[in-house]
N, C-alpha and C. Protein backbone atom coordinates (compact mmCIF):
# COMPACT_ATOMS: atom_id res chain seq x y z
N UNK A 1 0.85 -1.19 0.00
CA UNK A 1 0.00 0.00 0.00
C UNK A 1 0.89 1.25 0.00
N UNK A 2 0.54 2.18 -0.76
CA UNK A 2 1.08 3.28 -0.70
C UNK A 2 0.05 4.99 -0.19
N UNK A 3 0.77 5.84 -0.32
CA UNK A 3 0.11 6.73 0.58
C UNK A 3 -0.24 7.84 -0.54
N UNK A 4 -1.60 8.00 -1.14
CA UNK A 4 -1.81 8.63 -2.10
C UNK A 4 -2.10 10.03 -2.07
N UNK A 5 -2.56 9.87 -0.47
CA UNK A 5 -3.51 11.46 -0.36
C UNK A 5 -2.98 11.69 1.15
N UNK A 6 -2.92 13.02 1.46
CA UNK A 6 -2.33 13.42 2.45
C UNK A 6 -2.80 14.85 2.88
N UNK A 7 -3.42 14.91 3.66
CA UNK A 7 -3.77 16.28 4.51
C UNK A 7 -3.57 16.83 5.72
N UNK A 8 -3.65 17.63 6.11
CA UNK A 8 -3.62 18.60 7.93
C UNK A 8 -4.99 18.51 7.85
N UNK A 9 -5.83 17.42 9.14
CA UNK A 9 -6.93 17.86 9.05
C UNK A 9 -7.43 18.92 10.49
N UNK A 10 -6.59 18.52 11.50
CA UNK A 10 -6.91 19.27 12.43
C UNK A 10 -6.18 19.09 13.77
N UNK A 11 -6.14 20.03 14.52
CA UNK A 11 -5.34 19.94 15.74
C UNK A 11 -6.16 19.96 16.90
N UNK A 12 -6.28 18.89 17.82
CA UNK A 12 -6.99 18.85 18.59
C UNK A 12 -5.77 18.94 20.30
N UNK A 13 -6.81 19.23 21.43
CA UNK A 13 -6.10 19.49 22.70
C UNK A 13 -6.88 18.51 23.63
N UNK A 14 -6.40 17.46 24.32
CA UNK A 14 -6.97 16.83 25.07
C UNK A 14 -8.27 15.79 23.98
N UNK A 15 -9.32 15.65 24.59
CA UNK A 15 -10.80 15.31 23.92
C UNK A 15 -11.62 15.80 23.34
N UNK A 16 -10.69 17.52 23.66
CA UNK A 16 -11.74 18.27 22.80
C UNK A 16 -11.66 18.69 21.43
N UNK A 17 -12.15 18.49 20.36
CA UNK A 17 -11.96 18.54 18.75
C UNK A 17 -11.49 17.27 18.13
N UNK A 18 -11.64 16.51 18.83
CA UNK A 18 -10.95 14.90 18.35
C UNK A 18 -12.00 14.64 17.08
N UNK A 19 -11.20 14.25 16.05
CA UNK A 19 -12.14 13.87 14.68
C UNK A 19 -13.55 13.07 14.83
N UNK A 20 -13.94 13.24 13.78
CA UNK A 20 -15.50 12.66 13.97
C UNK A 20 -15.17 11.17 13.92
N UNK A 21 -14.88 11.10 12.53
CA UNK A 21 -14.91 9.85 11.80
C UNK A 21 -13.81 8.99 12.52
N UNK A 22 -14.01 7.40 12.34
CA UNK A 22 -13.67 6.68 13.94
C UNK A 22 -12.37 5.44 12.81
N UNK A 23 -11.49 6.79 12.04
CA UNK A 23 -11.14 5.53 10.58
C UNK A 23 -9.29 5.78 11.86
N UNK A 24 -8.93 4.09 11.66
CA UNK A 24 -7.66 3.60 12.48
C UNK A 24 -6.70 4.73 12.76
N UNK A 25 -6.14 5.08 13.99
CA UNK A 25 -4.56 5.75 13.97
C UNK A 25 -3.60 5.23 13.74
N UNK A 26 -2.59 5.89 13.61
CA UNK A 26 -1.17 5.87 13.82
C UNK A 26 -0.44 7.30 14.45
N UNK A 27 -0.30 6.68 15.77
CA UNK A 27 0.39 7.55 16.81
C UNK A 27 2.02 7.89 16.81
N UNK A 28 2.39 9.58 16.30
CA UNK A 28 3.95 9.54 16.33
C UNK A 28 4.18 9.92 17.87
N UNK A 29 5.25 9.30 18.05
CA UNK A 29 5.71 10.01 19.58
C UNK A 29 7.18 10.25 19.27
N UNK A 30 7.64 10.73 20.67
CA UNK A 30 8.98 11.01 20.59
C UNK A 30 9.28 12.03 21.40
N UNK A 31 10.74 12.15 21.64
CA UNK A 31 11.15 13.48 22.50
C UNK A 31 11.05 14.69 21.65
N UNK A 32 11.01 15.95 22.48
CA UNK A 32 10.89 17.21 21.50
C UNK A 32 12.27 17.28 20.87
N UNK A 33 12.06 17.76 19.72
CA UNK A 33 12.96 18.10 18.72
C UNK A 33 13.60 16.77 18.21
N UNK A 34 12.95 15.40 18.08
CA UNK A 34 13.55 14.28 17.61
C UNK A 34 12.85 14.18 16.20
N UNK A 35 12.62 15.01 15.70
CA UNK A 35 12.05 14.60 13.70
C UNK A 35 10.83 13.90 13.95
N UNK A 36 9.59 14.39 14.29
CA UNK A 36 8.92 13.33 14.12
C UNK A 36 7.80 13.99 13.39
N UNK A 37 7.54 15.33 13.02
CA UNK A 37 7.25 16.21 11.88
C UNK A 37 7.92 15.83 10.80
N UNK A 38 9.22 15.56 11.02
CA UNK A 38 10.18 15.00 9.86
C UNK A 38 9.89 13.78 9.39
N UNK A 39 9.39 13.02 10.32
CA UNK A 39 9.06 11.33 9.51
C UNK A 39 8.07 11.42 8.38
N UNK A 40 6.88 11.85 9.46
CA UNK A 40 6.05 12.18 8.78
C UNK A 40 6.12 13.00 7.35
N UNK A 41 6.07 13.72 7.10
CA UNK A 41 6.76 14.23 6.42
C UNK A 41 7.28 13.21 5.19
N UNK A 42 8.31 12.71 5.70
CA UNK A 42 8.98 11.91 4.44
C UNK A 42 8.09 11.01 4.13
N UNK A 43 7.63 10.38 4.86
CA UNK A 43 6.05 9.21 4.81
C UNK A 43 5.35 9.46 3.52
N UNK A 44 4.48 10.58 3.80
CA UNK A 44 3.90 11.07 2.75
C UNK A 44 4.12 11.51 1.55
N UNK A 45 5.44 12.10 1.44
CA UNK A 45 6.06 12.40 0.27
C UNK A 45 5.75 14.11 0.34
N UNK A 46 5.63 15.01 1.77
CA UNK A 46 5.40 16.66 1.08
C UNK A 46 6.40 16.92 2.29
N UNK A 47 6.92 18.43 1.60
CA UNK A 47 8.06 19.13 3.00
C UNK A 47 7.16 19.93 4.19
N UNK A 48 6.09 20.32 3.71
CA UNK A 48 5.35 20.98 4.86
C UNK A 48 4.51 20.72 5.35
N UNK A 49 3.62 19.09 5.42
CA UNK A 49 2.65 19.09 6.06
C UNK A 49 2.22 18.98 6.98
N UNK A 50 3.54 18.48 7.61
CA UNK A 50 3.52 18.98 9.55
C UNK A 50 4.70 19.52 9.66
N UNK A 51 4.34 20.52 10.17
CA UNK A 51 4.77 21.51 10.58
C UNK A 51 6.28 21.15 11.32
N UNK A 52 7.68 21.49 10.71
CA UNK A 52 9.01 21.10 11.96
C UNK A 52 9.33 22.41 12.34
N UNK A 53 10.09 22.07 13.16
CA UNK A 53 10.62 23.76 13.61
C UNK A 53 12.28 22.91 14.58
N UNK A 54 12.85 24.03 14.49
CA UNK A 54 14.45 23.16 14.96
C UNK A 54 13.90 23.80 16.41
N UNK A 55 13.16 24.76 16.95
CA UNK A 55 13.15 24.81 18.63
C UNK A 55 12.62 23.53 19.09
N UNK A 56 12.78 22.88 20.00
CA UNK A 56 12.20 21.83 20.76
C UNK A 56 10.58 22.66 21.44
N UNK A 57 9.58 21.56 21.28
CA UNK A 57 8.69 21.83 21.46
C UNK A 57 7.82 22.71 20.99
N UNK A 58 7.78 22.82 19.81
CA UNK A 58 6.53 23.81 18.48
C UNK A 58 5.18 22.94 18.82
N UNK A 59 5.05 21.52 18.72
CA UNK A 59 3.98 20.73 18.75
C UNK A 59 3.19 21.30 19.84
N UNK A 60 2.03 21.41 19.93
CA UNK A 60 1.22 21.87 21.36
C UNK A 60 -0.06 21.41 20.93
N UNK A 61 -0.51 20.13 20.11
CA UNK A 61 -1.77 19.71 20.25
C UNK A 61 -1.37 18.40 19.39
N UNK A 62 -2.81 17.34 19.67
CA UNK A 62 -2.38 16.52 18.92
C UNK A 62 -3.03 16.67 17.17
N UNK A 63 -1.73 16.58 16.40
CA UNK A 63 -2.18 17.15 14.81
C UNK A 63 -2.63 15.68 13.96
N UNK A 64 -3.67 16.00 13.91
CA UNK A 64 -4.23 14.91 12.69
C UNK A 64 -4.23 14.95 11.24
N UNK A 65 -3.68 13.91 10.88
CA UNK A 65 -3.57 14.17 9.10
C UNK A 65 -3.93 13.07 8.63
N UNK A 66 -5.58 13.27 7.73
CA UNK A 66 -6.13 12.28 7.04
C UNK A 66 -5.21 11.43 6.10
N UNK A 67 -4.78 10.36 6.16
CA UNK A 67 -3.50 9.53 5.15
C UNK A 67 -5.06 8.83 4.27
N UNK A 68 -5.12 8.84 2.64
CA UNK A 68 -5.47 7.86 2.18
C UNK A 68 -6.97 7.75 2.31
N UNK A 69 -7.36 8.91 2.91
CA UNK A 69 -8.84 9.32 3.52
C UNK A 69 -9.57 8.27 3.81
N UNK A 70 -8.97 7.55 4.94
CA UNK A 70 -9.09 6.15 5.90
C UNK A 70 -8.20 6.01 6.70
N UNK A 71 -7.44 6.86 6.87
CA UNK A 71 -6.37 6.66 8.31
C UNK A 71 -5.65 7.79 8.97
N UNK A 72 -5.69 7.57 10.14
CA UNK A 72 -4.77 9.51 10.41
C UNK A 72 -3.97 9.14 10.84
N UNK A 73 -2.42 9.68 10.80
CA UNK A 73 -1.62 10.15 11.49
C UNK A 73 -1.61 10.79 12.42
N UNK A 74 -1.11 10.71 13.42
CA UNK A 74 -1.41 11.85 14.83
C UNK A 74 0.08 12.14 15.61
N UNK A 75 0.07 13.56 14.92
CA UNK A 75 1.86 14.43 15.56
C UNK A 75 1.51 14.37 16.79
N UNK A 76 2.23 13.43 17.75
CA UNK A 76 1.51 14.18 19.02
C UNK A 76 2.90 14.75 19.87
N UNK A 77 2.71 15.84 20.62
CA UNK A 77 3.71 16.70 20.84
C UNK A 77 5.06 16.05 21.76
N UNK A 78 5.89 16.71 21.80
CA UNK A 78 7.50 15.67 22.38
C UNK A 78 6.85 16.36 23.74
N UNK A 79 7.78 14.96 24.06
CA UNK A 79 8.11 15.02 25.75
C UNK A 79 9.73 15.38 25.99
N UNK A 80 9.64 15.50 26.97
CA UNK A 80 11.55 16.10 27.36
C UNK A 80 11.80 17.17 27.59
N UNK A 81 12.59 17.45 26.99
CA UNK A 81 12.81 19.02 27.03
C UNK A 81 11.98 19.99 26.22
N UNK A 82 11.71 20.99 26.26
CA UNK A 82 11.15 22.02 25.52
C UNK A 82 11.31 23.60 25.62
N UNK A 83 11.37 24.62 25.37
CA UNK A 83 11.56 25.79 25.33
C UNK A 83 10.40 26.71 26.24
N UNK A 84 9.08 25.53 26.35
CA UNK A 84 7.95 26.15 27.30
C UNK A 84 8.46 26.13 28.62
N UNK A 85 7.62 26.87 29.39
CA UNK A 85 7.82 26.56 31.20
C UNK A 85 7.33 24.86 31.36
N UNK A 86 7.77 24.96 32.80
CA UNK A 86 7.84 23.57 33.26
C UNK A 86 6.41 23.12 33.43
N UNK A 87 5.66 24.21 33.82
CA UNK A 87 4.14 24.43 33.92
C UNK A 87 3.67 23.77 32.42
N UNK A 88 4.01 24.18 31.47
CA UNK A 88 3.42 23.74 30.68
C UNK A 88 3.85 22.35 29.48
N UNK A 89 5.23 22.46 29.61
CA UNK A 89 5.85 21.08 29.71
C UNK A 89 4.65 19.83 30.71
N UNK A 90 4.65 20.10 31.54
CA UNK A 90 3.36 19.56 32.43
C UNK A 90 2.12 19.13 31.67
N UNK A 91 1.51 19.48 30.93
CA UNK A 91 0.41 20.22 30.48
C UNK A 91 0.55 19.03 28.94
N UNK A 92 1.76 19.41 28.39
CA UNK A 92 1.83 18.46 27.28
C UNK A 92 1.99 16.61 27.73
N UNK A 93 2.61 16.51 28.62
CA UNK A 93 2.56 15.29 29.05
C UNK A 93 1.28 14.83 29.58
N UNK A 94 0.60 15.14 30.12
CA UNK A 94 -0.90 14.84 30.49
C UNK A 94 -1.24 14.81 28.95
N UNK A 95 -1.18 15.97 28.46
CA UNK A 95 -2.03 15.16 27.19
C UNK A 95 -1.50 14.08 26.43
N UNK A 96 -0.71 13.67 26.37
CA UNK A 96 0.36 12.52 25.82
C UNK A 96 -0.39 11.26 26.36
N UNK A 97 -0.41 11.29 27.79
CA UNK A 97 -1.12 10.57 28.71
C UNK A 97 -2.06 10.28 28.12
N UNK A 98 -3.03 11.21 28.24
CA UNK A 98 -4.66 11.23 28.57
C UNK A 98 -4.81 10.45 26.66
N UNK A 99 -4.15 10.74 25.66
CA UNK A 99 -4.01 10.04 24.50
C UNK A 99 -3.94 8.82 24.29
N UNK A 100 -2.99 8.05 24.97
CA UNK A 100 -2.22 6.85 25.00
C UNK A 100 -2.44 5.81 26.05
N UNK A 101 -3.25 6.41 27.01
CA UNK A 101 -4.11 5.28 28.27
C UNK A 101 -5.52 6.15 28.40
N UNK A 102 -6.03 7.19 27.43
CA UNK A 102 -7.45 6.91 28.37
C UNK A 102 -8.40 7.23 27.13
N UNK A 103 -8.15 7.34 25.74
CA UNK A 103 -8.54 7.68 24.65
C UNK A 103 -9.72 6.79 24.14
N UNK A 104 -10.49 6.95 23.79
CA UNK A 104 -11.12 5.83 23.32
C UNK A 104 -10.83 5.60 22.24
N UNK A 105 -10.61 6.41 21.33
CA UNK A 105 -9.99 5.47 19.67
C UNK A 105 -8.99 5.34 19.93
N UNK A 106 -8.62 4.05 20.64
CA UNK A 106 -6.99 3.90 21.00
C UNK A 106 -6.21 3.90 19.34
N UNK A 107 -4.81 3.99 19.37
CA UNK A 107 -4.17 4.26 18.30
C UNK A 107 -3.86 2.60 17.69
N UNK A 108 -3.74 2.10 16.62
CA UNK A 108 -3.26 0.93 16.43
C UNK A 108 -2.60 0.84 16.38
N UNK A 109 -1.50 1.40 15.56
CA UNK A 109 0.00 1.59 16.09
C UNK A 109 0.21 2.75 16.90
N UNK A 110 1.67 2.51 17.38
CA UNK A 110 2.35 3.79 17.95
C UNK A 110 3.82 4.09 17.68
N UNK A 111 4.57 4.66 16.72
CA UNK A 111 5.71 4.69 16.01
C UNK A 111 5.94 5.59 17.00
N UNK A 112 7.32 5.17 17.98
CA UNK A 112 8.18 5.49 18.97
C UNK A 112 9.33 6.14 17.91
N UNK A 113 9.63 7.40 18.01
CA UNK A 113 10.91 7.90 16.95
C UNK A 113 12.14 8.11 17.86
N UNK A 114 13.05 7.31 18.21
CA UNK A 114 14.08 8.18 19.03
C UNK A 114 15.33 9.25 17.85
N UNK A 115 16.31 9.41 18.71
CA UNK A 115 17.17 10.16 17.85
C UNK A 115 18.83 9.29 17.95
N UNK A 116 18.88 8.88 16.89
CA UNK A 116 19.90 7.67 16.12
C UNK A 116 20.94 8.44 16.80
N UNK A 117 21.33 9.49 16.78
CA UNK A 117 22.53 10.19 17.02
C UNK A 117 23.18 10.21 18.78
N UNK A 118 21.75 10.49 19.34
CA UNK A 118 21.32 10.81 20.77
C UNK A 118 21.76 9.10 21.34
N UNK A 119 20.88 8.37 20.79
CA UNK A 119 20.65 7.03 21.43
C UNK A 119 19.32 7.17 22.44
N UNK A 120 18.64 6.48 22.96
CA UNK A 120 17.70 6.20 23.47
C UNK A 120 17.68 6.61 25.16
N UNK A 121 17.36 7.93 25.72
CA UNK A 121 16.66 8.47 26.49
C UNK A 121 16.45 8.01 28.07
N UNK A 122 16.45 8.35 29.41
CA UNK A 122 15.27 7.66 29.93
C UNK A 122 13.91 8.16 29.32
N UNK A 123 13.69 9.18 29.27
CA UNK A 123 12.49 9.59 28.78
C UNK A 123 11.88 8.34 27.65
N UNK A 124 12.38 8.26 26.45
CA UNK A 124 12.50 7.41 25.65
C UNK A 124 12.24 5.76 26.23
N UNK A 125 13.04 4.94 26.67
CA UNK A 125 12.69 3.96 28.05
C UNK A 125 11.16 4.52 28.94
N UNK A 126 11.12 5.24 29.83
CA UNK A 126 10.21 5.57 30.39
C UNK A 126 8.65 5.52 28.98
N UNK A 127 9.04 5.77 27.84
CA UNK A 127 7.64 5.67 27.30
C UNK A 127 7.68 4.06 26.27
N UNK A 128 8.40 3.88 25.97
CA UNK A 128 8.63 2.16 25.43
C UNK A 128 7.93 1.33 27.12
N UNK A 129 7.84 1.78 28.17
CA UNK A 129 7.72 0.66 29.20
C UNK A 129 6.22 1.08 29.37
N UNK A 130 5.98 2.47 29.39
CA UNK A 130 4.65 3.00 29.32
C UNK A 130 3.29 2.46 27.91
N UNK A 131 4.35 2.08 26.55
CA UNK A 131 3.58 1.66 25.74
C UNK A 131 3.52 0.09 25.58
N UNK A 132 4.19 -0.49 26.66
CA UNK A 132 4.36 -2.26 26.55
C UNK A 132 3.21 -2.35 27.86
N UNK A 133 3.25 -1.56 28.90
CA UNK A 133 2.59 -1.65 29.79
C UNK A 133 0.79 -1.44 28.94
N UNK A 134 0.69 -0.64 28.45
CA UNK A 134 -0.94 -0.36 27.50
C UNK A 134 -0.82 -1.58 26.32
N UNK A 135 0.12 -2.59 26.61
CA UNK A 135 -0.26 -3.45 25.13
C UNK A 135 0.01 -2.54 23.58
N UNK A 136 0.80 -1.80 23.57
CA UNK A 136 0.97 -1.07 22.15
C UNK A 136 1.61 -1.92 21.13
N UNK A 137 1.09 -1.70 19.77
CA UNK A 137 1.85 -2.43 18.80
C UNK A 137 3.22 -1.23 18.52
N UNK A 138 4.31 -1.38 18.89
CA UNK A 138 4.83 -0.14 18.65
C UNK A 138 6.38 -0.45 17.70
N UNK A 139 6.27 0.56 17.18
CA UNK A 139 7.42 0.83 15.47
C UNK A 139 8.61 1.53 16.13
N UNK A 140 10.05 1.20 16.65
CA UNK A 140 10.63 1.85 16.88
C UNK A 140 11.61 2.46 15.78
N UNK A 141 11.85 3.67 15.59
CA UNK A 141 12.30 4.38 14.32
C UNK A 141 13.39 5.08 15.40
N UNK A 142 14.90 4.85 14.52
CA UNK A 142 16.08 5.67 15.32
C UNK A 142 16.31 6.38 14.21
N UNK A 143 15.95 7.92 14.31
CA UNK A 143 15.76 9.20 13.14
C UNK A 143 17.27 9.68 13.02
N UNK A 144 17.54 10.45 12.09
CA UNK A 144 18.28 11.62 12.13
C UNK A 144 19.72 10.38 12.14
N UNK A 145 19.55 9.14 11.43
CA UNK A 145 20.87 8.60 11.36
C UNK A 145 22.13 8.98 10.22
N UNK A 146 21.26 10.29 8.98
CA UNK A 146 22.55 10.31 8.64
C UNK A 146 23.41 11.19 9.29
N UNK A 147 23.32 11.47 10.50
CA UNK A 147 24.33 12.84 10.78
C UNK A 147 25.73 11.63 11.72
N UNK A 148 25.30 10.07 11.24
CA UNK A 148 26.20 10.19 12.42
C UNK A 148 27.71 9.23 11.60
N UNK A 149 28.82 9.35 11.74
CA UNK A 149 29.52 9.16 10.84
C UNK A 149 29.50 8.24 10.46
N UNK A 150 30.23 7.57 9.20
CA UNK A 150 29.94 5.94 8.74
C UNK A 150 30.68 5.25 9.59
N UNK A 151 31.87 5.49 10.10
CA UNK A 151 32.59 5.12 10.94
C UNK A 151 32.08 4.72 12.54
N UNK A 152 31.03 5.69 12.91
CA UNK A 152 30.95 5.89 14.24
C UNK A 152 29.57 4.17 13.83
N UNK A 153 28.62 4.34 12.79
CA UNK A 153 27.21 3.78 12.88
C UNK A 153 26.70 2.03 13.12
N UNK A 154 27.76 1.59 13.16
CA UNK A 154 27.51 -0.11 13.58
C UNK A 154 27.81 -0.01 15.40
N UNK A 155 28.65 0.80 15.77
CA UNK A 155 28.73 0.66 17.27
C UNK A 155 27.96 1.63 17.54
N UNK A 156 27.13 2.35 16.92
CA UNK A 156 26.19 3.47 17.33
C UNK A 156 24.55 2.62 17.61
N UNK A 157 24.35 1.63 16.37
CA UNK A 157 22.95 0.98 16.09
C UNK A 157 23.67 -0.47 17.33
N UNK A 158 24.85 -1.08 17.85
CA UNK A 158 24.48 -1.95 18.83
C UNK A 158 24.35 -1.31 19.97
N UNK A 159 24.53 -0.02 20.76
CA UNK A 159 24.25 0.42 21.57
C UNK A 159 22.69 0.39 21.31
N UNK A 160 21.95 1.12 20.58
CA UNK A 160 20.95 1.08 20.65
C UNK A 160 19.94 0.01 20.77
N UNK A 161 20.45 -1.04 20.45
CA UNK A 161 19.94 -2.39 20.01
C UNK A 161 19.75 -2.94 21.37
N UNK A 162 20.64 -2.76 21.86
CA UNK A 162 21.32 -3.12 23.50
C UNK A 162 20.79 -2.23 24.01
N UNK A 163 20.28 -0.94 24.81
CA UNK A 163 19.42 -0.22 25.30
C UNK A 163 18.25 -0.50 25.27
N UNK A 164 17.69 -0.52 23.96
CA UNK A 164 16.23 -1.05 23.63
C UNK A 164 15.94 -2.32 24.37
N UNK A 165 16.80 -3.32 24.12
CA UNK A 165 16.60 -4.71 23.83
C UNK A 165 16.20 -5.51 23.02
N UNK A 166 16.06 -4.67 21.70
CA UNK A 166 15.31 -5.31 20.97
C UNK A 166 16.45 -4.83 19.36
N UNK A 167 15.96 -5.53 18.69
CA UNK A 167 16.35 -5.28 17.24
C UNK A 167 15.70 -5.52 16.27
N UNK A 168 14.28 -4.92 16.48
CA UNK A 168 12.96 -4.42 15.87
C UNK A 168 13.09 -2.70 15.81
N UNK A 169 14.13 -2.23 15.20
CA UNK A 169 14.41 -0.74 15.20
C UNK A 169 14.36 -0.82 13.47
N UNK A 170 13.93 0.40 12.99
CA UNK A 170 14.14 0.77 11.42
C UNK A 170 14.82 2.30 12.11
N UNK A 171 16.49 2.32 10.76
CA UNK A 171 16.97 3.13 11.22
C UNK A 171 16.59 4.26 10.01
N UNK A 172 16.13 5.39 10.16
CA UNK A 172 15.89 6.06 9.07
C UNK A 172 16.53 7.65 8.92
N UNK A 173 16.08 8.32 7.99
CA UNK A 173 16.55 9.56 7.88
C UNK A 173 15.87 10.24 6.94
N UNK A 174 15.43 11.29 7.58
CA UNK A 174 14.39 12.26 6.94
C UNK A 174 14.92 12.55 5.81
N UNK A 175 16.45 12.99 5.63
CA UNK A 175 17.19 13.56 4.79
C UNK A 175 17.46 12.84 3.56
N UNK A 176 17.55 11.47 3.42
CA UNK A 176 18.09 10.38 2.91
C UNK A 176 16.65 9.91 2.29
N UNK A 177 15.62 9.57 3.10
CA UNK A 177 14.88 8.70 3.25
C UNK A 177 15.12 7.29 3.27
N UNK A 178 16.44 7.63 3.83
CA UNK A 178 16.51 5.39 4.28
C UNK A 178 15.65 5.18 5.14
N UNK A 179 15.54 3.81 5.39
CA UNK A 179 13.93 3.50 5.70
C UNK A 179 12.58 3.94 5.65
N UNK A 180 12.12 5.05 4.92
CA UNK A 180 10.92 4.97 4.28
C UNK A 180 10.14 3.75 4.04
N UNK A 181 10.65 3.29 3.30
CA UNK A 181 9.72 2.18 2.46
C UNK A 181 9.49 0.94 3.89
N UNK A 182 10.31 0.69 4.43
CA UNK A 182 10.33 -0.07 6.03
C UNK A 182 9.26 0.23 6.37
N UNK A 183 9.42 1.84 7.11
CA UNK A 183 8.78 2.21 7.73
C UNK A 183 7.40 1.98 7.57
N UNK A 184 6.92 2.61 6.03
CA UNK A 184 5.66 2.42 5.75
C UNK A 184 5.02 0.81 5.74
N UNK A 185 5.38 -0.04 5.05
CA UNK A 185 5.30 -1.41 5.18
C UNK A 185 4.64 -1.81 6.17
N UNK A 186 5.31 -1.50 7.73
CA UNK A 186 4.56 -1.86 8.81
C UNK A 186 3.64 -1.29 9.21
N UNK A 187 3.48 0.27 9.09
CA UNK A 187 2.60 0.83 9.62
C UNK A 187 1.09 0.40 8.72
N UNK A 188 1.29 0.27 7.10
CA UNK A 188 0.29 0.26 6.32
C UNK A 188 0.11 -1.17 6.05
């Protein structure tokens, strides 16, 4: 399956403005400023349809984008660090929450994006244990791998492998689009 049609349909906060129509998710997560505007993005095949910004933390609702006009995507905003107060750093994690354990259109997937370069987080850990704990089918994507040298990237991807525990990771790059076609495969 491929991804023919692609829109911004709407940004919702908490429960309130959540789409009508009840057609499957796919949930991005991730820390702020880890590309996950950027996946998306390459997914679809357009440079602007969610919105990136290089400050950590632009996301402030969860953004829905009709894929295929039968499935949404849902930007939902980073956790971690961010450029907001702590107050409201606060504020985004509850809704992250209130998304991912109390939603009723639970998401069918949930594509976990870390940052290839970074390596994997507690934050990152803290929400892989949070989405095994809810039963999630979840896509782990290590982004932003071409920045890291060719030299440095086989002992870069077994650390990660080894952190995770797993070696169910697609390593990709917005820039490149390596793993695209991966990526999509599973999700679609």
């Amino acid at each position: 399956m491929e991804i023919k049609s692609a829109q911004f349909l709407k940004g919702a906060i908490g429960g309130e403005g959540l789409p009508i129509e009840n057609f499957p998710q796919i949930a991005f997560v991730g820390r702020s400023n880890v590309g996950k505007s950027s996946v998306i993005n390459t997914l679809v095949g357009m440079k602007d349809l969610a919105i990136s910004s290089s400050t950590p933390g632009r996301t402030l609702q969860l953004n829905f984008f009709l894929i295929n006009e039968n499935l949404y995507f849902v930007d939902l905003p980073g956790y971690g660090y961010s450029k907001q107060s702590l107050k409201f750093a606060e504020k985004m994690r509850k809704m992250i929450m209130w998304y991912l354990e109390q939603n009723e259109n639970r998401p069918q997937k949930v594509v976990l994006i870390i940052d290839g370069n970074v390596g994997p987080t507690k934050f990152d850990l803290e929400m892989i244990e949070l989405l095994q704990e809810n039963a999630y089918d979840v896509i782990v994507v290590a982004n932003k791998m071409d920045k890291i040298k060719k030299s440095e990237l086989d002992r870069k991807k077994k650390e990660i492998t080894q952190k995770l525990d797993t070696e169910n990771i697609i390593y990709f790059s917005s820039k490149t689009k390596k793993g695209k076609d991966e990526l999509l495969e599973k999700i679609l």
